[in-house]
N, C-alpha and C. Protein backbone atom coordinates (compact mmCIF):
# COMPACT_ATOMS: atom_id res chain seq x y z
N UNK A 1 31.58 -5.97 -23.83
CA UNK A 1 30.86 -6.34 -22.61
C UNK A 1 29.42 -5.85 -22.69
N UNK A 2 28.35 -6.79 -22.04
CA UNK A 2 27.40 -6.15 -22.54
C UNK A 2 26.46 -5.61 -21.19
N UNK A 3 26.03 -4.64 -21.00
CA UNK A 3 25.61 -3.69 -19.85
C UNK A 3 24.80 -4.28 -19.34
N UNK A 4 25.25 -4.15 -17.55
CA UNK A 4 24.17 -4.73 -16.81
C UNK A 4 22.91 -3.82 -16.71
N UNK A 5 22.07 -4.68 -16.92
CA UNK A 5 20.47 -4.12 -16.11
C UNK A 5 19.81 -4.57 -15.07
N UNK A 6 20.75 -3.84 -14.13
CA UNK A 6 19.73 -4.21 -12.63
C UNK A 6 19.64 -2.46 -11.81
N UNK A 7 18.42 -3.34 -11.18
CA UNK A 7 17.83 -2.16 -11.03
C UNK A 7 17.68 -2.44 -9.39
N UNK A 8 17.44 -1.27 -8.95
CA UNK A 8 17.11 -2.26 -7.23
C UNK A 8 16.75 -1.58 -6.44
N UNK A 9 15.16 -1.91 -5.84
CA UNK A 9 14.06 -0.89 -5.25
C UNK A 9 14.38 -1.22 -3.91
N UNK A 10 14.35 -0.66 -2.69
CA UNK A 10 14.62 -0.32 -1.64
C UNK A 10 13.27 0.44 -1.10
N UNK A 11 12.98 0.36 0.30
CA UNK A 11 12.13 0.89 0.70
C UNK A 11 11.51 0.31 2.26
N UNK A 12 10.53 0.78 2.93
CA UNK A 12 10.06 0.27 4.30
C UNK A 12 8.96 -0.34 3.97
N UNK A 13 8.78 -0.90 5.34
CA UNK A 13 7.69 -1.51 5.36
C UNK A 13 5.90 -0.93 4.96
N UNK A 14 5.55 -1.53 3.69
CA UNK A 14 4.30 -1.14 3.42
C UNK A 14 4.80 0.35 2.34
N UNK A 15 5.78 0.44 1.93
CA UNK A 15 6.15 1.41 1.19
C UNK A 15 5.79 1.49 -0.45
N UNK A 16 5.24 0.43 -1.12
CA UNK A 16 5.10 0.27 -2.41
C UNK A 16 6.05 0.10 -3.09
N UNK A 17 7.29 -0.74 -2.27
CA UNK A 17 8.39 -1.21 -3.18
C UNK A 17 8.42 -2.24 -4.11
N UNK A 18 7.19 -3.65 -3.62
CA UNK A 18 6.99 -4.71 -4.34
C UNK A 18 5.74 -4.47 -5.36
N UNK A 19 4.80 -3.32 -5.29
CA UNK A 19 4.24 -3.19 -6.13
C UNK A 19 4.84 -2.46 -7.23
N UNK A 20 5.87 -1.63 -7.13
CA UNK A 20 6.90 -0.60 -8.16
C UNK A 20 7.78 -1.46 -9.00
N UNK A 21 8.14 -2.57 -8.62
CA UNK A 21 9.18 -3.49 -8.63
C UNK A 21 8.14 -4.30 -9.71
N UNK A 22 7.25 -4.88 -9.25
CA UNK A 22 5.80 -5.50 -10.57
C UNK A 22 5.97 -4.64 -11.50
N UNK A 23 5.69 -3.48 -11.42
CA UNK A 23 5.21 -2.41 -12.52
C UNK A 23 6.29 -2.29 -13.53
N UNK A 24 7.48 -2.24 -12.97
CA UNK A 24 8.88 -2.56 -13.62
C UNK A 24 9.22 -3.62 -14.44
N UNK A 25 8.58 -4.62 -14.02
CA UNK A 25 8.99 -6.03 -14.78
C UNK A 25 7.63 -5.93 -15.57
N UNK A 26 6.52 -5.72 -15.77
CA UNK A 26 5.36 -5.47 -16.43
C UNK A 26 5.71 -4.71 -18.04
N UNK A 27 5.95 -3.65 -17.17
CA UNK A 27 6.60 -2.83 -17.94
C UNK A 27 7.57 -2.98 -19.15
N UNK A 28 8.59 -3.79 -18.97
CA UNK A 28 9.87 -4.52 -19.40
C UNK A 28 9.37 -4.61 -20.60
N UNK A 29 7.88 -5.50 -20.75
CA UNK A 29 7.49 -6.51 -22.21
C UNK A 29 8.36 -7.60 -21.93
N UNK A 30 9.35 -7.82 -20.90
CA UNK A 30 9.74 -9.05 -21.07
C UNK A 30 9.38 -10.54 -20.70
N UNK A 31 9.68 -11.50 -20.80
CA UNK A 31 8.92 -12.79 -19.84
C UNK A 31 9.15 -12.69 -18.71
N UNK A 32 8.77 -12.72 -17.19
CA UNK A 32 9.15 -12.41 -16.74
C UNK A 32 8.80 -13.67 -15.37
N UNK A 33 10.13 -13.79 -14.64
CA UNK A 33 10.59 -14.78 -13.38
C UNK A 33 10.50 -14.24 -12.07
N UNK A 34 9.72 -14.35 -11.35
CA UNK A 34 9.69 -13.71 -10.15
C UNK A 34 10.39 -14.83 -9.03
N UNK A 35 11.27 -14.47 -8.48
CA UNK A 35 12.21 -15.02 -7.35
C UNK A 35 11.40 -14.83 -6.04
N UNK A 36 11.15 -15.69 -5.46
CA UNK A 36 10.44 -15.82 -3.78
C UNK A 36 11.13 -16.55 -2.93
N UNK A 37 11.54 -15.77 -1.96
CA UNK A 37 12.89 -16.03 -1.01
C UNK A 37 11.89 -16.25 0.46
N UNK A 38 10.85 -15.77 0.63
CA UNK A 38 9.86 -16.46 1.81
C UNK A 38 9.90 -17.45 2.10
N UNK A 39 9.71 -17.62 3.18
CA UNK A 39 9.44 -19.08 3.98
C UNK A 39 8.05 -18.75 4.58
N UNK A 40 7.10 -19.37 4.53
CA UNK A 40 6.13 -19.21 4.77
C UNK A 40 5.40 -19.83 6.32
N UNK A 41 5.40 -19.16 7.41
CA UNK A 41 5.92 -19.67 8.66
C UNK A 41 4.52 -19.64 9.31
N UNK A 42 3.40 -18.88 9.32
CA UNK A 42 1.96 -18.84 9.85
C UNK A 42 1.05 -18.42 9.17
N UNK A 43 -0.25 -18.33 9.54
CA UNK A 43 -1.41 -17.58 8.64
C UNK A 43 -1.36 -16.54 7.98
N UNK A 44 -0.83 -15.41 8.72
CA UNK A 44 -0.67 -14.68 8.69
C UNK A 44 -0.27 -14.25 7.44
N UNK A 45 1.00 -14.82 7.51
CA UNK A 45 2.20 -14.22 6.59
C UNK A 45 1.90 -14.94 5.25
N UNK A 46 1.11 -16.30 5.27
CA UNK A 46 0.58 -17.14 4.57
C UNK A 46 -0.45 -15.94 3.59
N UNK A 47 -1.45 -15.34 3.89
CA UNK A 47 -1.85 -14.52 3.66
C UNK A 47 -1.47 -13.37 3.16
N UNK A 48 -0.13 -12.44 3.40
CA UNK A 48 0.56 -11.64 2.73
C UNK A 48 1.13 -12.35 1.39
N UNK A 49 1.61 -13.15 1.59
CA UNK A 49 2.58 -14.42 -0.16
C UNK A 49 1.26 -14.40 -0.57
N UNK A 50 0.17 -14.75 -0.32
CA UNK A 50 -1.51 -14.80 -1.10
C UNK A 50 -1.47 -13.73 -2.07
N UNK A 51 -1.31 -12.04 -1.38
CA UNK A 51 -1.87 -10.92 -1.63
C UNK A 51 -0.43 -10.84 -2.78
N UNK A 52 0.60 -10.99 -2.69
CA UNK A 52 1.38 -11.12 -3.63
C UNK A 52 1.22 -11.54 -5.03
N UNK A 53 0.94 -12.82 -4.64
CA UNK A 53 0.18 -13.87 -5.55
C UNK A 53 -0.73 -13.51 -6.81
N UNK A 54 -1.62 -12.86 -5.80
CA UNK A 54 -2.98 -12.53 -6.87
C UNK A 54 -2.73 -11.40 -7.20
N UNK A 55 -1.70 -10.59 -7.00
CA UNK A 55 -1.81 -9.55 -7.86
C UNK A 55 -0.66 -9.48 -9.32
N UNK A 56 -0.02 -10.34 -8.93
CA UNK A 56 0.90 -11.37 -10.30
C UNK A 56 0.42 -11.54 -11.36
N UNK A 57 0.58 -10.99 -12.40
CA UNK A 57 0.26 -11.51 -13.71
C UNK A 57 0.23 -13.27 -14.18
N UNK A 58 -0.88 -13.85 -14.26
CA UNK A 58 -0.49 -15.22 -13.85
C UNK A 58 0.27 -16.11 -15.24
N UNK A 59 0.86 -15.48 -16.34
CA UNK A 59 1.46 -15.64 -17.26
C UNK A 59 3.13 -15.51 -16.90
N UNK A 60 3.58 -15.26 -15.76
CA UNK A 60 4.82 -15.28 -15.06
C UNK A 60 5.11 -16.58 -14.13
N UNK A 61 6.26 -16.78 -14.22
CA UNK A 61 6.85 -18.03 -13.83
C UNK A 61 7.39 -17.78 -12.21
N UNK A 62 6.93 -18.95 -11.58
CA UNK A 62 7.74 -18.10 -10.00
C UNK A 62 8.74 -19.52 -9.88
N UNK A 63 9.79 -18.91 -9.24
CA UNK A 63 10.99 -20.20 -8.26
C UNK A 63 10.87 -19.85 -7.09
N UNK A 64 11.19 -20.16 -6.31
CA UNK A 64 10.91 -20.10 -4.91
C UNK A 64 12.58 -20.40 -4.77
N UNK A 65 13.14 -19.67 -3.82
CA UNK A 65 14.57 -19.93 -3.42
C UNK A 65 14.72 -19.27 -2.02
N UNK A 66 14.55 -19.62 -1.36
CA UNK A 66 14.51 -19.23 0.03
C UNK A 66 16.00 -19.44 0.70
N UNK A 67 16.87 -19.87 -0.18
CA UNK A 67 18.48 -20.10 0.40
C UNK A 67 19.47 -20.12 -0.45
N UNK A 68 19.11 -20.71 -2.00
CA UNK A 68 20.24 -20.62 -2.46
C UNK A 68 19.91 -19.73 -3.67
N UNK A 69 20.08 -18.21 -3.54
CA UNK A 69 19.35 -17.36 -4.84
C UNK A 69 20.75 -17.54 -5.46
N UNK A 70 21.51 -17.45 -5.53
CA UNK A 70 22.86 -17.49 -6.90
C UNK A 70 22.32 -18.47 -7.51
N UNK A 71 21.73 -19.87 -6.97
CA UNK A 71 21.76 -20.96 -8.45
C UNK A 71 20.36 -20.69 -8.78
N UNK A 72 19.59 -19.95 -8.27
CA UNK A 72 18.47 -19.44 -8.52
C UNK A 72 18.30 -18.59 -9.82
N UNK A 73 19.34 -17.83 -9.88
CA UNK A 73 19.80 -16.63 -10.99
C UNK A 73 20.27 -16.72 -12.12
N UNK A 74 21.67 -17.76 -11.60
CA UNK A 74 22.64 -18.23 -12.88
C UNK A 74 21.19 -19.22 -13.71
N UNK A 75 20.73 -20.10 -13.28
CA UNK A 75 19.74 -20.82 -13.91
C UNK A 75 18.55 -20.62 -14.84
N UNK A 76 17.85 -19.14 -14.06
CA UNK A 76 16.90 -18.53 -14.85
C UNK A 76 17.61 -17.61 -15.61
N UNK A 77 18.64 -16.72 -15.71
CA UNK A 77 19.00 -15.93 -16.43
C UNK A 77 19.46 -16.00 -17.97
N UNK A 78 19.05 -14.84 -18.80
CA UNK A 78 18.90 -15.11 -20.08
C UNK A 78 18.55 -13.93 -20.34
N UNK A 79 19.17 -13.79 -22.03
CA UNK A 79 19.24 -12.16 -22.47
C UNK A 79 17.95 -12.09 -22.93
N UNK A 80 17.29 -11.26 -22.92
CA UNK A 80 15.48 -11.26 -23.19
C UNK A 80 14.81 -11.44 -22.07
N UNK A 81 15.11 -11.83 -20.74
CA UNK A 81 14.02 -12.04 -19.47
C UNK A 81 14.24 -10.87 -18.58
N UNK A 82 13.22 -11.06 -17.84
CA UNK A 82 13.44 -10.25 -16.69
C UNK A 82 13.39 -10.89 -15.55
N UNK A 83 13.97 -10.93 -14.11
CA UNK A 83 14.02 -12.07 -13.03
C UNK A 83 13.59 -10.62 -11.98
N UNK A 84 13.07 -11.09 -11.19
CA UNK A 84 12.23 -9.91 -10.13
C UNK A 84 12.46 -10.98 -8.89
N UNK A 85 13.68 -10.33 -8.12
CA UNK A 85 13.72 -10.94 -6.70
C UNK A 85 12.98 -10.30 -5.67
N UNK A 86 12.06 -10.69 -5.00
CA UNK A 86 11.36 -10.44 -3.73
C UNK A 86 11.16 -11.07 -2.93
N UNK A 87 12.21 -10.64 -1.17
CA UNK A 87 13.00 -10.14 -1.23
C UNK A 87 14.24 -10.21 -0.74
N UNK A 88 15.40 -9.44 -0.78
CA UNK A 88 16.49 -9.87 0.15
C UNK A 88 16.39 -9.64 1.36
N UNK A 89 15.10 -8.90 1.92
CA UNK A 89 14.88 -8.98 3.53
C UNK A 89 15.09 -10.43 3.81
N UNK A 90 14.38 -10.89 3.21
CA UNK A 90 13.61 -12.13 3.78
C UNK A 90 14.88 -13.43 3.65
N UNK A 91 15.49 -13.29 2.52
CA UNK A 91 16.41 -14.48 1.96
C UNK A 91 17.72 -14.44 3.22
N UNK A 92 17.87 -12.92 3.48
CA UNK A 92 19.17 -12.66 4.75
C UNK A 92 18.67 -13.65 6.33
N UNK A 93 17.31 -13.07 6.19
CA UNK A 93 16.89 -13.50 7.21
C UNK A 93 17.10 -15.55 7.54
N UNK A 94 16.57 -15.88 6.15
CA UNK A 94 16.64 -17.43 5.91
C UNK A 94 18.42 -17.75 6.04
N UNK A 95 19.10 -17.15 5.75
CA UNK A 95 20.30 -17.12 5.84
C UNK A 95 20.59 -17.23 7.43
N UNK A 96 20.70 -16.07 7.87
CA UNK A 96 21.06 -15.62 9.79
C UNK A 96 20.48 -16.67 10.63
N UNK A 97 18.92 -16.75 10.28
CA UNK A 97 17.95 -17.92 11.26
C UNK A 97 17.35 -18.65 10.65
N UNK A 98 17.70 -19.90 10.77
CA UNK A 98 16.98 -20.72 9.92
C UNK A 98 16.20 -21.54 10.67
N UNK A 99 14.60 -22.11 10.67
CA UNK A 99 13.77 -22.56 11.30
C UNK A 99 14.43 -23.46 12.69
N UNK A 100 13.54 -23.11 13.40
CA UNK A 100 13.66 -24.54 14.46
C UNK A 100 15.21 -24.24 15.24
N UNK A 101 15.54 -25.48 14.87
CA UNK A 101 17.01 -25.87 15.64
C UNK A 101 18.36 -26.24 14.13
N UNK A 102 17.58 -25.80 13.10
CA UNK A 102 18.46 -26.31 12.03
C UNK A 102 19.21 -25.24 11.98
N UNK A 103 20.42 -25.81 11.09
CA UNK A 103 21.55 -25.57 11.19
C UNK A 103 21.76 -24.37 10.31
N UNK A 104 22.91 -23.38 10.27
CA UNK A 104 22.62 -22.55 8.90
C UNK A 104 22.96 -23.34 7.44
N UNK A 105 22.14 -22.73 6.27
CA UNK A 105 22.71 -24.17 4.92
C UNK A 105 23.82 -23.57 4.38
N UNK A 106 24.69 -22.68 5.21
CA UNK A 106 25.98 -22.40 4.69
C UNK A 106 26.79 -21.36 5.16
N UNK A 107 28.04 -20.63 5.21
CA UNK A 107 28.47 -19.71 5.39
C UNK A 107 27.85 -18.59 4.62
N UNK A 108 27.08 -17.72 5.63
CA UNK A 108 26.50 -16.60 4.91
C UNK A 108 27.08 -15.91 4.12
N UNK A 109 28.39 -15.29 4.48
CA UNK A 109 29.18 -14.48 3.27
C UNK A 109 29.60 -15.10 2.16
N UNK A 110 29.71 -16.49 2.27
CA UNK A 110 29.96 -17.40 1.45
C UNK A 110 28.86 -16.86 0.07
N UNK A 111 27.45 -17.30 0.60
CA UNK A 111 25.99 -17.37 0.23
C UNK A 111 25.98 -15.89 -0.99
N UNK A 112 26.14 -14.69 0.56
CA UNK A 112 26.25 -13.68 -0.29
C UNK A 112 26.94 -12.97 -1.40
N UNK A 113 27.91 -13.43 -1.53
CA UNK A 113 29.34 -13.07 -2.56
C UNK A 113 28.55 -14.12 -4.23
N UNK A 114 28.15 -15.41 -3.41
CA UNK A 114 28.03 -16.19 -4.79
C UNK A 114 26.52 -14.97 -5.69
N UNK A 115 25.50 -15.01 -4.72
CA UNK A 115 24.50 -13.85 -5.43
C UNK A 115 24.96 -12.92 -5.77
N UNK A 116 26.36 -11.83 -5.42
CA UNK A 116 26.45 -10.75 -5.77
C UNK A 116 27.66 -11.07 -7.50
N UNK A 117 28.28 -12.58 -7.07
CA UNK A 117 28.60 -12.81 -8.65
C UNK A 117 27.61 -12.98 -9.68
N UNK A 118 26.70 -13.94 -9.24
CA UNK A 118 25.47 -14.10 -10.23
C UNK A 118 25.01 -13.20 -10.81
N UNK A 119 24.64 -11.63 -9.91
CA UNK A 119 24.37 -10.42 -10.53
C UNK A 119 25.31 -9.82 -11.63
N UNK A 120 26.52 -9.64 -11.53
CA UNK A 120 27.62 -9.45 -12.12
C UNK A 120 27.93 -9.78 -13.41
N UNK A 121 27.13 -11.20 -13.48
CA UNK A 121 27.19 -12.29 -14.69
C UNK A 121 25.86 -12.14 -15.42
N UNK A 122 25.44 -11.73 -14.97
CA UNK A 122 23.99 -11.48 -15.39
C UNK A 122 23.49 -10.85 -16.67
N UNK A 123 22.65 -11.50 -17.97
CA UNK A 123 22.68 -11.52 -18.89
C UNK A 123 21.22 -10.97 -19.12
N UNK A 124 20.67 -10.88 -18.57
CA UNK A 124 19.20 -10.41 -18.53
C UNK A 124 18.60 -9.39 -17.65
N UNK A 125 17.84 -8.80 -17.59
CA UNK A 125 17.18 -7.77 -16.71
C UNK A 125 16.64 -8.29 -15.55
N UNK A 126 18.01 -7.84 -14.30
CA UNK A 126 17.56 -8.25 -13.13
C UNK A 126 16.57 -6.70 -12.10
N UNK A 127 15.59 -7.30 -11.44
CA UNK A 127 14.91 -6.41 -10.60
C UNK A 127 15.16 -6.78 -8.87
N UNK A 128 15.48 -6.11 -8.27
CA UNK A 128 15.89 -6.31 -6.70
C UNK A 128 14.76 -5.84 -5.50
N UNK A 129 14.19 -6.67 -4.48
CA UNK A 129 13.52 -5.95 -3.97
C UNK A 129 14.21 -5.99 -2.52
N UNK A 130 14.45 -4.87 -1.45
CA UNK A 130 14.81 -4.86 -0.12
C UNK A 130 14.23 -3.96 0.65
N UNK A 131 14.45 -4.15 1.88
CA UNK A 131 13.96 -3.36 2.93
C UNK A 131 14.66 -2.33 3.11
N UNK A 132 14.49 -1.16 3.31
CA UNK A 132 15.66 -0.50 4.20
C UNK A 132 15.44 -0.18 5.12
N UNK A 133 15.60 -0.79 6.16
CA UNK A 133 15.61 -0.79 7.94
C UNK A 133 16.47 -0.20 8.86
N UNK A 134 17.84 0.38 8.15
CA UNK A 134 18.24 1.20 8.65
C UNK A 134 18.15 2.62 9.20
N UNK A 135 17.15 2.90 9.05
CA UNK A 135 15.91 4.64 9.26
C UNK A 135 16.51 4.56 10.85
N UNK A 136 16.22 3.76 11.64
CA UNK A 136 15.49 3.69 13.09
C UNK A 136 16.75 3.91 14.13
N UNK A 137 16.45 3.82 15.71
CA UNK A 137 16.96 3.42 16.32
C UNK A 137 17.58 2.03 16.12
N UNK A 138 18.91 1.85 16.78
CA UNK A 138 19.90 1.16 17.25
C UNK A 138 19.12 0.11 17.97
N UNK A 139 19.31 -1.11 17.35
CA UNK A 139 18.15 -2.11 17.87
C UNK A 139 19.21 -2.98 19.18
N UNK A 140 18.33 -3.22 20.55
CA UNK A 140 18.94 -3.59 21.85
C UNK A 140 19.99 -4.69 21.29
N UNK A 141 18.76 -5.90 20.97
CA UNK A 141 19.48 -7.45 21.06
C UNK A 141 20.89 -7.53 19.79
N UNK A 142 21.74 -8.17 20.10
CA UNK A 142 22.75 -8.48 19.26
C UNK A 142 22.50 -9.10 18.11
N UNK A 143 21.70 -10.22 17.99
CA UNK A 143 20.94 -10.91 16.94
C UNK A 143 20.56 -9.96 15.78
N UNK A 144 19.72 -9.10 16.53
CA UNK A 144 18.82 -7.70 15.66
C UNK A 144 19.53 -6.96 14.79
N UNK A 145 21.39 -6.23 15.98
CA UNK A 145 22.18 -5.41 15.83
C UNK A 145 22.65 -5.97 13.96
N UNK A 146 22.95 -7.48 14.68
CA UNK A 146 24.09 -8.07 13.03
C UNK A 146 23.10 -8.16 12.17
N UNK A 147 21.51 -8.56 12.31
CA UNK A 147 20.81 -8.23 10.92
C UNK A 147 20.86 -7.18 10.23
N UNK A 148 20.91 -6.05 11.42
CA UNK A 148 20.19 -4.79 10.64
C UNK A 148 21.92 -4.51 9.73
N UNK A 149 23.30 -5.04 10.79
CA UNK A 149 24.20 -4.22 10.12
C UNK A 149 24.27 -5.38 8.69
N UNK A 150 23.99 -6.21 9.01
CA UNK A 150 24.41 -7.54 7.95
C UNK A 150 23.76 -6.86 6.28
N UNK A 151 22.44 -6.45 6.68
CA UNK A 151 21.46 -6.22 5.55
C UNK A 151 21.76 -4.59 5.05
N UNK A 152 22.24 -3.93 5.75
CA UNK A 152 22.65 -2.61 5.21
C UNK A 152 23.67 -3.19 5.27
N UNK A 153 24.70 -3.29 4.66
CA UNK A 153 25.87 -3.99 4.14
C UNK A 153 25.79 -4.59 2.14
N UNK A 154 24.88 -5.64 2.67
CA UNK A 154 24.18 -5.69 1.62
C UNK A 154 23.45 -5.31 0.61
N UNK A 155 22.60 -4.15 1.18
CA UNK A 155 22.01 -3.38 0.13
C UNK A 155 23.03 -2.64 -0.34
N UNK A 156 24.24 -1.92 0.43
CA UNK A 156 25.32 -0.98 -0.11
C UNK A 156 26.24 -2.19 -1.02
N UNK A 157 26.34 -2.69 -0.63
CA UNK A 157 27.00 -3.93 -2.10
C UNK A 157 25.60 -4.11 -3.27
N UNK A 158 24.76 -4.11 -2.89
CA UNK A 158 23.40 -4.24 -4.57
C UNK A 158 23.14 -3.35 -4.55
N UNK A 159 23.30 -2.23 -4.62
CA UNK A 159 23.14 -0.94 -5.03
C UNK A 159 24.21 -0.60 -5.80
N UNK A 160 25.30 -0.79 -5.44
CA UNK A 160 26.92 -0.35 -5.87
C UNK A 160 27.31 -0.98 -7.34
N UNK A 161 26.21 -2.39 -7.23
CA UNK A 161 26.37 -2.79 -8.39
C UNK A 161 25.09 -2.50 -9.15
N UNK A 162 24.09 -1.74 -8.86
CA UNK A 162 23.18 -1.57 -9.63
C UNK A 162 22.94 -0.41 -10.74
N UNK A 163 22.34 -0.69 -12.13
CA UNK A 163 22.75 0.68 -12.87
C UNK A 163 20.84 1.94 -12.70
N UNK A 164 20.16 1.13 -11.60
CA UNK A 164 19.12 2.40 -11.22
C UNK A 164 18.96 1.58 -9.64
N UNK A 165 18.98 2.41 -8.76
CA UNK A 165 18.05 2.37 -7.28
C UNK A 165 16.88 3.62 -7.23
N UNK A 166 15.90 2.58 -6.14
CA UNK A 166 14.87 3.65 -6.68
C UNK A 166 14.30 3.52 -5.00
N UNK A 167 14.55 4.37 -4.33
CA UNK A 167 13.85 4.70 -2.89
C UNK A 167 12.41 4.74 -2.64
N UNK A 168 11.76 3.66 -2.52
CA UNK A 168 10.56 3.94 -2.39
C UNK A 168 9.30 4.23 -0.82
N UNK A 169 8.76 5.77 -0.95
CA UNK A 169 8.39 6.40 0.17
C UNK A 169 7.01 6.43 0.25
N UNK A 170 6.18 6.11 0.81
CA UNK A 170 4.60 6.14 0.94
C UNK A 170 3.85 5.84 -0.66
N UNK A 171 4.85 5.40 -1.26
CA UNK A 171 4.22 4.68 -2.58
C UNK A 171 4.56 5.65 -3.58
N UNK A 172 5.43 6.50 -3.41
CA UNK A 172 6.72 7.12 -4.03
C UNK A 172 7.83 6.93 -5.28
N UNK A 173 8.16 6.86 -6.26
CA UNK A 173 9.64 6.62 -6.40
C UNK A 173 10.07 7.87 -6.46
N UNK A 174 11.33 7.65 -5.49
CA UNK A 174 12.96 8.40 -5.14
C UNK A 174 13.78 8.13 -6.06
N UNK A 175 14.38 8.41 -6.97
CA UNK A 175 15.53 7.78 -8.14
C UNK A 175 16.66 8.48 -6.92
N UNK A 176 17.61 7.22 -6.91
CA UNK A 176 18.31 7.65 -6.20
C UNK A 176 19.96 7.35 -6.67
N UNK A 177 19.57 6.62 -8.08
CA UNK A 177 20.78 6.55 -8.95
C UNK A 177 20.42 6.05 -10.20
N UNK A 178 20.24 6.71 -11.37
CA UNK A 178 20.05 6.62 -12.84
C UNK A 178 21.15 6.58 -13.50
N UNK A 179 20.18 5.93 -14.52
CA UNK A 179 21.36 4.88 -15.63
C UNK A 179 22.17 5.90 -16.13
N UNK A 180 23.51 5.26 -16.58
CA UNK A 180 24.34 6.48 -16.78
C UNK A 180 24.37 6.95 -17.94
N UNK A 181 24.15 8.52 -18.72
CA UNK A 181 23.94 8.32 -20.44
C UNK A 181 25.05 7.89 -21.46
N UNK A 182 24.32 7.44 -22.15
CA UNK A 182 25.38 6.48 -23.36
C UNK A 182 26.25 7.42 -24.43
């Protein structure tokens, strides 16, 4: 069997998790696939995917998968690459609420189980990027409650399968589980 390499940065908002997560796949020497699970909804935020953008090595390949990251994975994956998802905040979110009045594009646990096989199967050096939003108060609305529990759920399933997590704090890394020695 041949050993997974995933790795999977965690961290808050404005924490230097997606810049640590670059440095990682940079790092690699490998070719490297960056996964974009955004939906790009106002100026604003239009402007943050920008600042992403340009700081990308522009010799890297991006997919955009904003719903279905398992065929996102199984597809790009390959022994020699590296695939850099950023992030599963955002992809849960596309999952739970999906624009407008549309419908969800599937049973979420459904959604999630197929990504956490893809990882599993995974033949190449995967990189993970998430939020961790669980720090805070107990959020009022119910909507809020099942994200926050939905997504800490999730990170404790990609972590569980990951062989490094790396906590990232005011632009920090936390190793908060290293590879195991051979």
């Amino acid at each position: 069997m041949i050993p997974r390499d995933l790795t999977f940065v965690l961290g808050g908002a404005r924490s230097g998790k997606s810049l640590h997560a670059e440095r990682l796949a940079s790092e690699s020497g490998l070719p490297v696939t960056y996964i974009a699970t955004a939906r790009v909804a106002d100026d604003e935020f239009a402007e943050r995917v920008a600042h992403h953008r340009e700081r990308r090595p522009s010799h890297w390949k991006l997919h955009e998968a904003p719903l279905d990251l398992a065929g996102a994975v199984a597809a790009i994956d390959a022994p020699g690459h590296c695939i850099l998802i950023d992030c599963l905040t955002l992809w849960l979110a596309n999952l739970l609420c999906p624009p407008g009045d549309a419908p969800p594009a599937g049973e979420p646990q459904t959604l999630l189980s197929a990504f956490e096989a893809a990882l599993v199967s995974a033949r190449g050096k995967i990189i993970v990027v998430s939020n961790e939003i669980g720090l805070g108060v107990v959020p009022l609305g119910a909507a809020t409650r099942l994200y926050v529990d939905e997504l800490g759920r999730l990170n404790q399933r990609i972590a569980a399968l990951s062989t490094q997590v790396t906590m990232m704090v005011a632009g920090l890394p936390l190793a908060l589980k290293t590879p195991a020695a051979a």
